[in-house]
Protein backbone atom coordinates (compact mmCIF):
# COMPACT_ATOMS: atom_id res chain seq x y z
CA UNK A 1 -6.88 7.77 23.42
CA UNK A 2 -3.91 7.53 25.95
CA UNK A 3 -0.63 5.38 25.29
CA UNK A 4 2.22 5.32 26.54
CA UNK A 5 4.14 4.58 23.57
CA UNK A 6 4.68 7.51 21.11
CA UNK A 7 3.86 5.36 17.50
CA UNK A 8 6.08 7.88 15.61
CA UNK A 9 9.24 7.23 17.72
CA UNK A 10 8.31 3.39 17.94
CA UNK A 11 8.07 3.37 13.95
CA UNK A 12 11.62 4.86 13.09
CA UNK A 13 13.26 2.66 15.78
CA UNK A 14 11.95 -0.33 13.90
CA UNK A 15 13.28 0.85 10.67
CA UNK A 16 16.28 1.94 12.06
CA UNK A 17 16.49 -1.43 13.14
CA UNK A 18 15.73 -2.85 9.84
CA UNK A 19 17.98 -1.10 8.33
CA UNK A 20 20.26 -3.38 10.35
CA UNK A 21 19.09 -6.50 9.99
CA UNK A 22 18.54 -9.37 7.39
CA UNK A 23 16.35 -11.78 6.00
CA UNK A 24 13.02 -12.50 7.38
CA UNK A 25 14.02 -10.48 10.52
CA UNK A 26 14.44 -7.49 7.96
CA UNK A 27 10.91 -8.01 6.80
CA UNK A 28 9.32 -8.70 10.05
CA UNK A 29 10.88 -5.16 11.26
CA UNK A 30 9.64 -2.97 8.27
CA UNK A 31 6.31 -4.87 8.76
CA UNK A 32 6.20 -3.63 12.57
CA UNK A 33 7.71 -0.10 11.03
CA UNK A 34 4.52 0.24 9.25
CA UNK A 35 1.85 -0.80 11.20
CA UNK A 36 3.47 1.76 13.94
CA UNK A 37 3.41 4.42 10.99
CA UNK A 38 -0.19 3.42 9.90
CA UNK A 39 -0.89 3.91 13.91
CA UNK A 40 0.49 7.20 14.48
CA UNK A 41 -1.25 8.36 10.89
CA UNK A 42 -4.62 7.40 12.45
CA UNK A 43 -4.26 9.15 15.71
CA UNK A 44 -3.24 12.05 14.30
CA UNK A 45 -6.39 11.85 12.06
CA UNK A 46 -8.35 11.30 14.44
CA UNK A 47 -6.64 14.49 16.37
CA UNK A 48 -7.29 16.52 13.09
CA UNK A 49 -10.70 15.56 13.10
CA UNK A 50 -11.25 16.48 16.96
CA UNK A 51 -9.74 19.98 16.03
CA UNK A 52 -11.87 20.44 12.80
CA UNK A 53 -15.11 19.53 14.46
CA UNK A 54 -14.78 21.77 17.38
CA UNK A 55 -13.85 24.43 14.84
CA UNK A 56 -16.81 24.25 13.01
CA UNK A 57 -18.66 24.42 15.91
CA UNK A 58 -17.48 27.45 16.73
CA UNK A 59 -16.98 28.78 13.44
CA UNK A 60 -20.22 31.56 11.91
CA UNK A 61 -22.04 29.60 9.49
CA UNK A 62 -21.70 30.56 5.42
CA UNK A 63 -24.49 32.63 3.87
CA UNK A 64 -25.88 30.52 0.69
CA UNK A 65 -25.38 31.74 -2.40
């Protein structure tokens, strides 16, 4: 999947705005924070996961025991 927007970088400018702002706008910015965090967890999941099954593809299968 292709964006544009890196969801790391995105993430800790919203809590580095949070950090400067109050109230309700405080809230709504660690709320964005972590739904950019939870984003940028997934896709790099989902890049792990790429990487591991293309490994095991490749890898000699284990001799039973």
């Amino acid at each position: 999947m292709y964006t544009e927007y890196d969801p790391q970088h995105e993430a800790e400018a919203a809590m580095k705005r949070a950090a400067e702002a109050e109230g309700a706008d405080r809230q709504r910015l660690i709320q964005l924070a972590l739904a950019w965090h939870e984003l940028a967890r997934d896709l790099r999941d989902e890049h792990a996961r790429s990487l591991g099954s293309s490994r095991a593809q490749v890898s000699a299968p284990i001799a039973p025991r």
